[in-house]
Every structure is written in C-alpha cells, then in structure tokens.
Protein backbone atom coordinates (compact mmCIF):
# COMPACT_ATOMS: atom_id res chain seq x y z
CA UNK A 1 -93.36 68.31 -220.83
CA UNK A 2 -92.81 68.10 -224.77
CA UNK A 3 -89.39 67.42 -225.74
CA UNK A 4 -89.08 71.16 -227.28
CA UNK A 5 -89.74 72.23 -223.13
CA UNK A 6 -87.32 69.84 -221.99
CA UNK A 7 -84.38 71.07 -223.93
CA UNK A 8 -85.53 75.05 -223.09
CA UNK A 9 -85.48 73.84 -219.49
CA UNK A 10 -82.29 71.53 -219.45
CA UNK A 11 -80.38 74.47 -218.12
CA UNK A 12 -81.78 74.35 -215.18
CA UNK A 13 -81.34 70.89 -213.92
CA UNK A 14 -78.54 69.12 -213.74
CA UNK A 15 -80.12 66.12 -214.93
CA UNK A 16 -79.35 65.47 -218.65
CA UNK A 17 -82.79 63.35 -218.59
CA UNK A 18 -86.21 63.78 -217.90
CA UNK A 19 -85.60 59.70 -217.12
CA UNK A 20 -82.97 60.31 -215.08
CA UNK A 21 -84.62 63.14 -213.31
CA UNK A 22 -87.44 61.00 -212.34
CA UNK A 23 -85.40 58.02 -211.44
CA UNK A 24 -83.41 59.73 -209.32
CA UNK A 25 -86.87 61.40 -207.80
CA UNK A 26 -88.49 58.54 -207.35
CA UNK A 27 -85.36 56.32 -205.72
CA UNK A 28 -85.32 59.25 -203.00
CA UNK A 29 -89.28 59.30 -202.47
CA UNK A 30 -89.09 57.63 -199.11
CA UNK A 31 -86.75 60.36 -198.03
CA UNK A 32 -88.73 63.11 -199.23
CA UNK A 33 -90.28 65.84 -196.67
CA UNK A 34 -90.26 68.89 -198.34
CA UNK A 35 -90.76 69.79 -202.11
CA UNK A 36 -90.52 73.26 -203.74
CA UNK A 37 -91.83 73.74 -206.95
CA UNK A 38 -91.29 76.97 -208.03
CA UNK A 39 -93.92 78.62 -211.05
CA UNK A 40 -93.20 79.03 -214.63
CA UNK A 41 -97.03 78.92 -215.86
CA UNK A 42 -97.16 77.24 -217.82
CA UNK A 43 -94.62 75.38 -219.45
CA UNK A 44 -92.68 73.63 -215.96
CA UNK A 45 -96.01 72.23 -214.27
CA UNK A 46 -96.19 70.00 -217.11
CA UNK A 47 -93.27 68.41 -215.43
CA UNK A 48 -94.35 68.24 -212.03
CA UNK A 49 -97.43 66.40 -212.68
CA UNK A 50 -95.37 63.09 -213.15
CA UNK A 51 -93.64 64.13 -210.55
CA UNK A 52 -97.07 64.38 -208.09
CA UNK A 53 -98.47 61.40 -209.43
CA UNK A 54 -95.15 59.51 -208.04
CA UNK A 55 -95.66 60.45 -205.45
CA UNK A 56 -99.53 60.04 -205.06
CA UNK A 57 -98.56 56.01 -205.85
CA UNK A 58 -96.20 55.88 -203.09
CA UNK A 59 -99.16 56.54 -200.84
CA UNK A 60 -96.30 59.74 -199.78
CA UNK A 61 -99.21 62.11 -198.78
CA UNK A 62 -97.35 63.93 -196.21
CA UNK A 63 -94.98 65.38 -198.40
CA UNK A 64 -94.84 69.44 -197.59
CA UNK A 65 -95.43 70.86 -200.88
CA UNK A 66 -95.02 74.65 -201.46
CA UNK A 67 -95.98 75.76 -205.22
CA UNK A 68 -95.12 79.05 -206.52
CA UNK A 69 -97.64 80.75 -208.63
CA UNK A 70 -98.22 84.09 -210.99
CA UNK A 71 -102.12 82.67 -210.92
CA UNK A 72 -102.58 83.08 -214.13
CA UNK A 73 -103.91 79.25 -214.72
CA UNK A 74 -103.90 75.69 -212.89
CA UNK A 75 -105.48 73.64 -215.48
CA UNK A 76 -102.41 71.74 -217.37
CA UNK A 77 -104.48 69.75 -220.62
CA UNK A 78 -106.45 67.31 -218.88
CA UNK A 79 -105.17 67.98 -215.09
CA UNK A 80 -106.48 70.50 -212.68
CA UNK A 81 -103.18 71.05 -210.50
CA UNK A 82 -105.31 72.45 -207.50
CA UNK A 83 -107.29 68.92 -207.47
CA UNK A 84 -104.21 67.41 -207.92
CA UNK A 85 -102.44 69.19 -204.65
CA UNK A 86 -106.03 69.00 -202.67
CA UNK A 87 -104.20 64.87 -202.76
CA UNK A 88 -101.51 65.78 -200.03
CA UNK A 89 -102.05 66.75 -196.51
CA UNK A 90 -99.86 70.19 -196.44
CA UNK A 91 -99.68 71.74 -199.67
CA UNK A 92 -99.66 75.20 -200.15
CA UNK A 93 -99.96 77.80 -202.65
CA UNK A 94 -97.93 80.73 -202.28
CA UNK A 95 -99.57 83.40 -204.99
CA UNK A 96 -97.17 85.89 -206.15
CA UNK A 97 -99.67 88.35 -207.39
CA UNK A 98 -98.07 91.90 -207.21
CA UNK A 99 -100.33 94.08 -207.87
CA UNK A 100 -104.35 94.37 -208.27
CA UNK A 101 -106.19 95.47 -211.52
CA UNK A 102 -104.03 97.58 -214.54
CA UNK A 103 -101.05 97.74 -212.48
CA UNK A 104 -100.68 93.87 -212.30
CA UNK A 105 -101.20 93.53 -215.99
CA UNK A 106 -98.70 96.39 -216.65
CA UNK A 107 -96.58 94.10 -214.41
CA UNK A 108 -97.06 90.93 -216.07
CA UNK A 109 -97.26 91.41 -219.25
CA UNK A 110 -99.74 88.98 -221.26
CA UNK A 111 -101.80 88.28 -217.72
CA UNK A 112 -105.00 90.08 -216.82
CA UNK A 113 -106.62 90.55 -213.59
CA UNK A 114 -109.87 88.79 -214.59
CA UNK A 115 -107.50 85.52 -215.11
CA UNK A 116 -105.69 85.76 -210.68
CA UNK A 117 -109.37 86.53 -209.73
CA UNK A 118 -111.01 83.26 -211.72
CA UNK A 119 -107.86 81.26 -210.16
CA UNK A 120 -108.37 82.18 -206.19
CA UNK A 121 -111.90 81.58 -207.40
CA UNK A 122 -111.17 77.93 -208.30
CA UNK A 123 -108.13 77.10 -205.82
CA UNK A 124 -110.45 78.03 -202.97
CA UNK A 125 -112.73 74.71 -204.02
CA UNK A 126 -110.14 72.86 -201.94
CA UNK A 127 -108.67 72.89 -198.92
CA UNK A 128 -105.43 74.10 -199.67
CA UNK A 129 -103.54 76.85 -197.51
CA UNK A 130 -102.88 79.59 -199.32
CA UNK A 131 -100.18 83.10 -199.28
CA UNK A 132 -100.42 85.82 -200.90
CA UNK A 133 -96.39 86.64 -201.90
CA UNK A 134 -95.91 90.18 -204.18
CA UNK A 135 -92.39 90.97 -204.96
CA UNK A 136 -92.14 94.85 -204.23
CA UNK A 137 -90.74 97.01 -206.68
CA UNK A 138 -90.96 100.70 -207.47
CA UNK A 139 -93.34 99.57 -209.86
CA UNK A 140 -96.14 98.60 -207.19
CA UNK A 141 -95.32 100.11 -203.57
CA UNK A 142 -98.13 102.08 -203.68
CA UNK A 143 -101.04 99.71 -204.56
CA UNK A 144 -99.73 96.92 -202.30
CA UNK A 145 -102.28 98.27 -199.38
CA UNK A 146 -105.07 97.82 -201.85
CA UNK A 147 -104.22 94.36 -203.24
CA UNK A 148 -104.26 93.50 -199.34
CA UNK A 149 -107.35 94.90 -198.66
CA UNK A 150 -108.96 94.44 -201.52
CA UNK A 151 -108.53 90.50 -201.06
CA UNK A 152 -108.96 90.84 -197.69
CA UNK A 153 -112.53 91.76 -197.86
CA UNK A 154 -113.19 89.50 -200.68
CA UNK A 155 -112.15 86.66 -198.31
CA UNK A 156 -109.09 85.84 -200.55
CA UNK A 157 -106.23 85.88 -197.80
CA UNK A 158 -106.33 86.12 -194.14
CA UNK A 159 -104.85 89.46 -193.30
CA UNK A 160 -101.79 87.82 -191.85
CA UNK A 161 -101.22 85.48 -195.01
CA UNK A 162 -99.12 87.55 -196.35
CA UNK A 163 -95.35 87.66 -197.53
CA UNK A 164 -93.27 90.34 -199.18
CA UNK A 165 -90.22 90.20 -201.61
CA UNK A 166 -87.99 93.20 -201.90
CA UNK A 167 -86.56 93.00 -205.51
CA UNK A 168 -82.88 93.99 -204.77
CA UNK A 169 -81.28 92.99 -208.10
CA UNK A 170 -83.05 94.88 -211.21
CA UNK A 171 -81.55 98.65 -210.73
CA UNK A 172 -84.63 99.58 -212.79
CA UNK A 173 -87.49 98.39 -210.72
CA UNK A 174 -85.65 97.85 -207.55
CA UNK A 175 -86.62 99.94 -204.25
C-alpha cells in the first residue's frame, strides 16, 4: 500500500499508522484464530500481503482466513494472493459475484465476466475452499438461478456453497 492508499484508507482504521497497525498485528499474532479480510480489489490487498507474510513467519498456519472477493483479480504486482492463501490450512474465498454475463458487468461497473471466469479459473489451482456469496438486489433476482447453475455445471461451486445477501439499505436497488 502506497502512501496515497494509506491516507484514502485511514478512515477506516483506527490506527493512525500503517506501523502501528502492524505492530499492534503482529504483538497479537499468537492470539490470532480468525481473520476477515474483506475485498476492495484492488487497492486494500496491497495491505494484507504484509499482513499474510507475518503471519506465514510465525509459522501461524492455522489461522482461519475468510477473504472477500468481487473476482475481478488476485495477482497484486509480483504476488499471486491465491498462492499466497494456498500457505494456510483453512482459508477461504467467499466470491461475491452477483450476477453472470451482462448483468454482472451492468452491476459492477468497470468488471467483465471474462475477468470472474479467468479468476475461479486460477483460484481453483489450489486447494482453497471456496463460496459463492451474491448480494441480491432488484437488480439481479432473476438471474441468480442461472449464475448457480451455470457454475454449477461448470464445476465452479458445489450446489450447496452458496450464500445470499439481501441488500436492505439502498432504497434503489433494495428488494
């Protein structure tokens, strides 16, 4: 994380450090079970690389890692952040892919289908579990049965791999 990402992302920490942040981290490494590190391709996985590499020098292998993806990308400059999970004994990857072909890319803006596809490609090189998590929204109720499907015959996702969010919040794309 460049120093330019670090200020655009101080708001959401209340560490006023990236040295702080990751002494504090890696004081409390013995202690750590769980980790949560929740998406924002690209720009916040730059900062959890240091933070995986700590951990990967503590020998702390058994750390239950959960990462939060839009799958559009896990190579960070030199790092491929699947190889880099594939390190721990339970990581998963929780996709949050919420719809399949034009109506993802009308979703996220800037992404395209080809780009989730050529990621489950690569992340399924390792053996890391994997859930497919679509936030529902008026915007994709009805092609949620054939992103299922669809990656259920592809061998993507097990058919009970599956979790749904129910946007609540946005009065324009809520259900």
């Amino acid at each position: 994380m460049n120093s330019t990402q670090f200020e655009d992302a101080k708001h959401l920490t209340c560490f006023d450090s990236d040295v702080k942040m990751k002494a504090v981290f890696k004081q409390n490494i013995p202690h750590l079970e769980y980790l949560y590190l929740a998406g924002g391709e690209p720009r916040f996985q730059l900062a959890y690389v240091p933070l995986l590499k700590m951990l990967l020098d503590a020998g702390k292998l058994d750390v239950n890692i959960q990462f939060i993806t839009n799958m559009t990308g896990y190579r960070y400059h030199d790092v491929n952040f699947f190889e880099l999970l594939d390190e721990f004994k339970n990581a998963t990857i929780v996709g949050s892919v919420d719809s399949i072909g034009a109506t993802f890319e009308k979703i996220r803006v800037g992404a395209t289908w080809d780009q989730v596809i050529a990621t489950r490609r690569e992340m399924m090189k390792y053996s890391l579990r994997f859930i497919l998590q679509p936030l529902v929204t008026n915007l994709n109720i009805s092609s949620l049965h054939d992103l299922h499907q669809s990656w259920v015959q592809q061998g993507f996702v097990e058919k009970d791999q599956v979790r749904l969010l129910v946007l609540t919040d946005r009065k324009s794309t809520r259900l």
